[in-house]
Protein backbone atom coordinates (compact mmCIF):
# COMPACT_ATOMS: atom_id res chain seq x y z
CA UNK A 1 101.25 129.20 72.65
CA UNK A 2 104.10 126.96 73.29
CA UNK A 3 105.89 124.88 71.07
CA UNK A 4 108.73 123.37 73.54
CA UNK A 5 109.78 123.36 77.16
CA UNK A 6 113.11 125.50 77.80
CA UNK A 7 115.53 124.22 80.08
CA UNK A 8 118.12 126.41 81.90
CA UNK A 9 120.96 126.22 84.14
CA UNK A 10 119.67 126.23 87.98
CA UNK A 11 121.34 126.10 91.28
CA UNK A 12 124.79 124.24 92.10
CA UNK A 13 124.43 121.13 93.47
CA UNK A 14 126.68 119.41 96.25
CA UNK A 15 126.30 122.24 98.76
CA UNK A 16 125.97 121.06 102.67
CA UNK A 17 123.05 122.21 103.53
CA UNK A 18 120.74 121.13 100.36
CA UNK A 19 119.44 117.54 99.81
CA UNK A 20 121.09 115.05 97.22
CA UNK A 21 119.60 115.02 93.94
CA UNK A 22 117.09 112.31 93.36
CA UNK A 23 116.01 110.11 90.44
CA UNK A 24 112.75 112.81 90.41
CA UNK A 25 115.14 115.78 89.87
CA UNK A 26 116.57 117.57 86.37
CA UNK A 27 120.08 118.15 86.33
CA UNK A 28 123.10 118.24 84.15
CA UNK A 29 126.61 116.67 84.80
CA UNK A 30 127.21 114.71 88.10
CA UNK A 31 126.42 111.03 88.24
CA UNK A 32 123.35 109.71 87.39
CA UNK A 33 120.43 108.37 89.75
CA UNK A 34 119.38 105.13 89.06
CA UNK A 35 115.67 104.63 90.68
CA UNK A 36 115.55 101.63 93.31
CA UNK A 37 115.30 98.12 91.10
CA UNK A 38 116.69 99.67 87.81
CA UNK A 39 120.23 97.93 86.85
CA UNK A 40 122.70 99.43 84.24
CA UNK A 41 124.81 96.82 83.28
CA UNK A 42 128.67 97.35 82.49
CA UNK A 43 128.17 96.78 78.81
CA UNK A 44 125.56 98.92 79.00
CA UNK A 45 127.38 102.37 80.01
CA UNK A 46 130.38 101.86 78.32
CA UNK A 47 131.35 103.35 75.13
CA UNK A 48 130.76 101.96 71.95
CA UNK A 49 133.66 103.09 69.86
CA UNK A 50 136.02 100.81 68.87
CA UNK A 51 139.23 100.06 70.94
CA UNK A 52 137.75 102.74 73.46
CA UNK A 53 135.99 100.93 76.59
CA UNK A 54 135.50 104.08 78.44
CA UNK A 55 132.75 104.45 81.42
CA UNK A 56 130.49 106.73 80.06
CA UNK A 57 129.50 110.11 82.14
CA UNK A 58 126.28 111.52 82.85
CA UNK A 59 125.64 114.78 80.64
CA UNK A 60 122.06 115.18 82.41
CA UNK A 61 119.17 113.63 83.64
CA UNK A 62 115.54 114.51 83.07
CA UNK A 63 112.57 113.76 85.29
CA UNK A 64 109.73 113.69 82.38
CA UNK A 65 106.82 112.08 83.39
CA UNK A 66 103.43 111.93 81.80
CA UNK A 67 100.11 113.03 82.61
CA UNK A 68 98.21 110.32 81.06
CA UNK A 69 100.46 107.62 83.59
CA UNK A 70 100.42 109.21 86.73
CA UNK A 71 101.44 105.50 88.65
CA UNK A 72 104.75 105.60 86.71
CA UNK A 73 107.65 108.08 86.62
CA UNK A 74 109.95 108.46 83.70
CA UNK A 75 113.57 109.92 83.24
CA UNK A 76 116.01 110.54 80.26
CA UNK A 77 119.36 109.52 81.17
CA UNK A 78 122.04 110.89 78.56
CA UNK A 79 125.37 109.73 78.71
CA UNK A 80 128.58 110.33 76.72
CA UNK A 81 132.19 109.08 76.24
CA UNK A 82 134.83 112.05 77.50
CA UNK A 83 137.19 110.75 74.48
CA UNK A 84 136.80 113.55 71.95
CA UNK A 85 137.15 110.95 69.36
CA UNK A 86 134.35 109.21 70.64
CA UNK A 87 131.73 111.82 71.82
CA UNK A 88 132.09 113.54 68.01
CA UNK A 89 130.65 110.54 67.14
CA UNK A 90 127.17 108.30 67.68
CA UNK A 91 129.67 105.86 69.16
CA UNK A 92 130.07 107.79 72.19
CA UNK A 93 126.25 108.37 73.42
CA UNK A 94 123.82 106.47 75.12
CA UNK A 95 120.57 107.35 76.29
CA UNK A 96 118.54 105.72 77.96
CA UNK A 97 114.76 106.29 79.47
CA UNK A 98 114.09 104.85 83.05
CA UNK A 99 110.61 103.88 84.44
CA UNK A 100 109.74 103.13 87.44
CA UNK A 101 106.57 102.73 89.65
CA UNK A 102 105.46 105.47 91.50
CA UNK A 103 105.11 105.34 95.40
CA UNK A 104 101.45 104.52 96.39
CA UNK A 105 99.80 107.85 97.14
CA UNK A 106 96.46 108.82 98.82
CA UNK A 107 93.88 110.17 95.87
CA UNK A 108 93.69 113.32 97.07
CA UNK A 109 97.57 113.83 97.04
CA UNK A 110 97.41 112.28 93.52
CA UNK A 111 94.53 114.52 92.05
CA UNK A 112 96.69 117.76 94.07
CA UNK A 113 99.83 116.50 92.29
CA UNK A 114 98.21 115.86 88.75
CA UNK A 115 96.40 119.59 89.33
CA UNK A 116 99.54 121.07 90.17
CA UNK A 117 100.86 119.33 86.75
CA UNK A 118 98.19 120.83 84.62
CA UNK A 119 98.76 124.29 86.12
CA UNK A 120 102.26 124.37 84.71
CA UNK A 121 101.66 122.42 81.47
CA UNK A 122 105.31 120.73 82.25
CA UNK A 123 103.60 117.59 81.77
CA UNK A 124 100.96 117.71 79.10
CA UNK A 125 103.72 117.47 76.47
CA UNK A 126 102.15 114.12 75.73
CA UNK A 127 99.10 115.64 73.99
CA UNK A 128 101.08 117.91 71.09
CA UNK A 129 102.90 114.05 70.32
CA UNK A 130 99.74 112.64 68.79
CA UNK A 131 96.04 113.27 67.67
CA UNK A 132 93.64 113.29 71.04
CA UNK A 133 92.94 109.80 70.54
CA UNK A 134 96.27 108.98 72.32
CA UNK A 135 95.26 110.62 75.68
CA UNK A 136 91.88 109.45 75.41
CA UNK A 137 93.08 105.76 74.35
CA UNK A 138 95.16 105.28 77.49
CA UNK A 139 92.42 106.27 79.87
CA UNK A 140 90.16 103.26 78.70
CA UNK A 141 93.32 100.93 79.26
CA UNK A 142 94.07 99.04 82.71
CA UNK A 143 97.10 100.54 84.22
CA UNK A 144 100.83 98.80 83.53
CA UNK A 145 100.05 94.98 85.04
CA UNK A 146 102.11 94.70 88.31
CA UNK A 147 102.97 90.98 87.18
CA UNK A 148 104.96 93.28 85.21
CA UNK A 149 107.01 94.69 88.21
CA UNK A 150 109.87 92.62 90.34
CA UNK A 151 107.86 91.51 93.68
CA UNK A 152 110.30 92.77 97.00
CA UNK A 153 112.32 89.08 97.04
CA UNK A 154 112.92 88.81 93.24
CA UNK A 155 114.45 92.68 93.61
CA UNK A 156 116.25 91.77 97.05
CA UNK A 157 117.87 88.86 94.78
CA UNK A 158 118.68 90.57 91.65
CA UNK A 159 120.49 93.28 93.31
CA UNK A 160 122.81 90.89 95.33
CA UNK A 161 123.67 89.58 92.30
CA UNK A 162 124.03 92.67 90.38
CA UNK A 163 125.69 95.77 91.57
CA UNK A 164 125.10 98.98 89.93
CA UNK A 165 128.13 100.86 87.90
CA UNK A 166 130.11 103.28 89.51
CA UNK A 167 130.35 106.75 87.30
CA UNK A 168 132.61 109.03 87.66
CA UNK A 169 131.94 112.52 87.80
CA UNK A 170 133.49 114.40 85.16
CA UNK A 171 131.00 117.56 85.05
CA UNK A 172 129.72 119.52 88.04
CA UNK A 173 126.15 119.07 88.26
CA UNK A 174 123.59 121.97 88.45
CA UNK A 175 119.55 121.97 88.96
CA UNK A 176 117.67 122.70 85.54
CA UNK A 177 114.85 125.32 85.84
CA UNK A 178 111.90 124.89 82.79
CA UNK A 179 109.78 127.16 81.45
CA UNK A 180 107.57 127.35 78.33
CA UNK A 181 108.90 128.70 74.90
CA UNK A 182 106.83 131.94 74.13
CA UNK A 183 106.73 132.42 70.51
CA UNK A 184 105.07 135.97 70.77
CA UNK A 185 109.00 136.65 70.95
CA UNK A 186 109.87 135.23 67.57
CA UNK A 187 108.44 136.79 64.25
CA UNK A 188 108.92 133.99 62.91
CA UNK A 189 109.64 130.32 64.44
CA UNK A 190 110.41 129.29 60.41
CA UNK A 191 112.58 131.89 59.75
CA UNK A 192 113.90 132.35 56.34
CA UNK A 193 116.71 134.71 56.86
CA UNK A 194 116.83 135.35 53.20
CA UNK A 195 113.03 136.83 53.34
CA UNK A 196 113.69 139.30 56.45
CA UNK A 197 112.45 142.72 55.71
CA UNK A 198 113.92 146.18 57.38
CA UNK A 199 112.11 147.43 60.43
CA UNK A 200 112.21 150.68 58.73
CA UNK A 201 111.91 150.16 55.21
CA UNK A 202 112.35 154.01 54.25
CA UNK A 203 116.16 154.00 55.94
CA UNK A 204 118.77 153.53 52.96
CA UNK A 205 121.17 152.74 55.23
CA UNK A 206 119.87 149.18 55.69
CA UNK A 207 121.10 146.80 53.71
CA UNK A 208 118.86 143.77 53.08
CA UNK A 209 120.29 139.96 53.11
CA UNK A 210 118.98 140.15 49.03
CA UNK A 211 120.81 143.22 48.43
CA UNK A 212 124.23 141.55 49.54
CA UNK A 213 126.98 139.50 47.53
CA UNK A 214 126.26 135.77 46.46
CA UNK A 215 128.65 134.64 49.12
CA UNK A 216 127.94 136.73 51.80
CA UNK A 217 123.98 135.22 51.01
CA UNK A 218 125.45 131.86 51.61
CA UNK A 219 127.05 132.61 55.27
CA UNK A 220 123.43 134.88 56.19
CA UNK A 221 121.29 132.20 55.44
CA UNK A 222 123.78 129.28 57.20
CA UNK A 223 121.87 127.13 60.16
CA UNK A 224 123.74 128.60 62.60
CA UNK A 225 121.97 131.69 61.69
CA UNK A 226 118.84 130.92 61.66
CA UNK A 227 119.44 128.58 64.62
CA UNK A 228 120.97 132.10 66.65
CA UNK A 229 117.93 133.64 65.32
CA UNK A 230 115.19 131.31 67.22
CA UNK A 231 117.18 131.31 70.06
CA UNK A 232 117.66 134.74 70.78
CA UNK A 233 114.71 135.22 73.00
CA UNK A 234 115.74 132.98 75.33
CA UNK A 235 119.75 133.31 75.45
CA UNK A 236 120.52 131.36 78.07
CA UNK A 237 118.47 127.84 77.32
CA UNK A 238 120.64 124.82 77.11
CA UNK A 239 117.72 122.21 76.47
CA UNK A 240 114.77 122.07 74.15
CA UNK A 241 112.28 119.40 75.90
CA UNK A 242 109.03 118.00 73.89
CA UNK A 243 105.99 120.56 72.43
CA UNK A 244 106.03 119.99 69.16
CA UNK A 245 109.15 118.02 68.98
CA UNK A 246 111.19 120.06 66.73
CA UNK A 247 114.50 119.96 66.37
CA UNK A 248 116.93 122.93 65.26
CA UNK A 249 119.80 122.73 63.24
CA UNK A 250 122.79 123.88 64.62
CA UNK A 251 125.89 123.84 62.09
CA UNK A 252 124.14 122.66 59.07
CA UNK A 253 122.02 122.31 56.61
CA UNK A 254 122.18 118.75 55.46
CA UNK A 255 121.07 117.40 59.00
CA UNK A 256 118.27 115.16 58.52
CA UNK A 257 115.54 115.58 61.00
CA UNK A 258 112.68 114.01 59.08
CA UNK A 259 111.37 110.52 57.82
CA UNK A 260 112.88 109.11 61.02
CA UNK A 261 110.12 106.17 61.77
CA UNK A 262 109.31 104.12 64.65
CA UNK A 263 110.61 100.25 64.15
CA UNK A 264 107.67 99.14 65.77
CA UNK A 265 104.78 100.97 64.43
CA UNK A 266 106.46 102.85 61.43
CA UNK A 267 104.66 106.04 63.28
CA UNK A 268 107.42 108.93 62.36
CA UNK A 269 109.57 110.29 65.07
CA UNK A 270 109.44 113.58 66.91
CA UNK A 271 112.45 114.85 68.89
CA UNK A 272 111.40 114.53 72.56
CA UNK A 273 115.25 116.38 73.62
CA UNK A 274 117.78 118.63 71.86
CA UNK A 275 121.00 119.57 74.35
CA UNK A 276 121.97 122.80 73.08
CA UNK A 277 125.80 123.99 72.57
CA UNK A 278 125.36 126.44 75.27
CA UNK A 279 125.20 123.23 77.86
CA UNK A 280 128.91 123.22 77.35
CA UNK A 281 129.49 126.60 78.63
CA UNK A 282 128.14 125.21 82.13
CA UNK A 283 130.86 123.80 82.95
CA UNK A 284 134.56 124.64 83.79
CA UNK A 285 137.59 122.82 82.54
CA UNK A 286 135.03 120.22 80.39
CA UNK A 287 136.47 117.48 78.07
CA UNK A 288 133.68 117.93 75.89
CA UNK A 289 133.30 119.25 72.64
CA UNK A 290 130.28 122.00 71.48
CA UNK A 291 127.62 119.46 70.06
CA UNK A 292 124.10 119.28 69.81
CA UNK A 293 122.47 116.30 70.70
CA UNK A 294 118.94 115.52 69.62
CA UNK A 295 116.88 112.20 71.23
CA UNK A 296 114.27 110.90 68.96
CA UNK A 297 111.01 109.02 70.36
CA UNK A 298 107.73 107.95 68.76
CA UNK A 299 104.81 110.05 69.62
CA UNK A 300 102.78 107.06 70.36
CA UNK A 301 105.01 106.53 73.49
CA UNK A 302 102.10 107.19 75.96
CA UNK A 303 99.95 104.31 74.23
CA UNK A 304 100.74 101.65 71.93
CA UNK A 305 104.44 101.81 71.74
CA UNK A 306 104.78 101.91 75.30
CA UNK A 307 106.91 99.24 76.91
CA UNK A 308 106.25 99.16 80.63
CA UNK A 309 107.49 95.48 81.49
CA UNK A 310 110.98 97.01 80.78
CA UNK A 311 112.67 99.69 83.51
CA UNK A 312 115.08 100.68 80.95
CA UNK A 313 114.81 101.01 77.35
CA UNK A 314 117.68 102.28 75.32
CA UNK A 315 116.99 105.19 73.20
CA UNK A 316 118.38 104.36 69.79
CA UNK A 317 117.62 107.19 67.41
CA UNK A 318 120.01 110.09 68.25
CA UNK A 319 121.63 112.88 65.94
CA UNK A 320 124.79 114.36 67.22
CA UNK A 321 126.00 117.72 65.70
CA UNK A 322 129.53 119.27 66.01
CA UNK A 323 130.75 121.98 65.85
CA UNK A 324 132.51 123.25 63.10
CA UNK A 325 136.32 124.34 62.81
């Protein structure tokens, strides 16, 4: 059973002998990869505190496409503002979700790569989003109209007239590995810390979370605990990607991760990303504070709410988490 996609820190980039990273890899820190015919504009990856004007910095990038639109790729760019003012803040993030056409393949390399898809499940996230009339209702659609898509001159001419921003790199970059959540490690992937029982319930010893002082209740049965507590199988993940779009607390209680609805079909949000605290410990001498960052989207992404006419579409419903004193 899996309920998300972990993501952990891979291979160092920016050796000699490997190839640059591509707008089809996963990777934290670096600079981003814009796909061919896909402009940021200025305004666009700068920060949006006040009085702050900063070039934002790519945090990661993650090649997600889906199974149900195999001529179109997809990424999740994340960036954020290396002010510590800023980044604490909404103000200082922007992500932003790049499409792009696939290259034309023959149908036997497409039905190879779509098997080789299915085998990992990396991409069938799209089908825990919705009820199974969303993958069934694309597949009696057309595919995205290529009126839709800048003919060869039209992209020739944009780009002369608009050149793309140049980031700087304020993070080393590293390759992200996934693999699948197994929740035969958790008891429980609800955990109540307050409702934990002893292994051994004949040991005296033990003391029970119920047994202790009001105020040392309080601090057991804190996010952070119960956050450490789902996360402890799997140490070392720094990124929680899709299944069934949960998102974890971090450092408190009051976050809100529910009634979030789309503005377009009023369908409610799942979270499609959470960067985890432990992203910060990938890199040396970062400007960045310990956050959590979670990206909202609306499950009906694959269908209705779609937007395909549009390379980039800004991802607007974020919650940003600090870390406490």
């Amino acid at each position: 059973m899996t309920s998300s996609w972990l993501g952990f820190k891979d291979a160092e980039v920016g050796k000699e002998d490997e190839e640059p990273l591509t707008c089809e890899d996963s990777f934290i820190g670096g600079v981003p990869v814009i796909p061919d015919g896909i402009i940021l504009k200025e305004e666009e990856v700068t920060c949006g505190s006040v009085n702050c004007g900063l070039r934002l910095s790519c945090l990661a990038q993650l090649f997600c496409p889906l199974d149900s639109h195999p001529n179109m790729h997809r990424s999740l760019l994340v960036l954020v503002c290396s002010n510590v003012k800023c980044h604490q803040t909404l103000k200082g993030w922007k992500v932003y979700r790049l499409q792009w056409e696939a290259k034309q393949e023959s149908k036997q390399q497409l039905t190879s790569s779509t098997s080789s898809a299915k085998s990992t499940g990396f991409f069938q996230l799209d089908d825990s989003w919705g009820d199974d009339s969303v993958g069934t209702e694309w597949a009696t659609e057309p595919s995205p109209s290529k009126k839709s898509l800048l003919d060869t001159e039209q992209l020739a001419e944009q780009v002369q007239k608009e050149k793309q921003p140049d980031f700087e790199q304020i993070l080393e970059p590293y390759l992200i590995e996934f693999d699948a959540e197994d929740l035969s490690k958790i008891e429980d992937k609800n955990v109540d810390v307050e409702d934990e029982e002893d292994d051994d319930p004949g040991c005296e010893d033990d003391i029970r979370v119920k047994d202790l002082p009001d105020h040392c209740k309080n601090v057991a049965r804190d996010a952070f605990t119960i956050f450490y507590h789902r996360i402890l199988a799997d140490p070392e993940q720094i990124v929680r990607y899709g299944g069934e779009g949960e998102y974890l607390p971090v450092y408190s209680n009051d976050v809100i991760t529910t009634g979030r609805k789309c503005a377009k079909c009023s369908t409610p949000l799942i979270c499609e990303l959470q960067l985890l605290p432990s992203i910060h410990s990938c890199f040396k001498n970062s400007p960045l504070t310990h956050s959590s960052l979670g990206v909202f989207t609306c499950p009906k992404t694959t269908t209705s709410c779609a937007d395909f006419e549009r390379g980039c579409l800004k991802v607007s419903d974020l919650i940003v988490e600090v870390e406490k004193d």
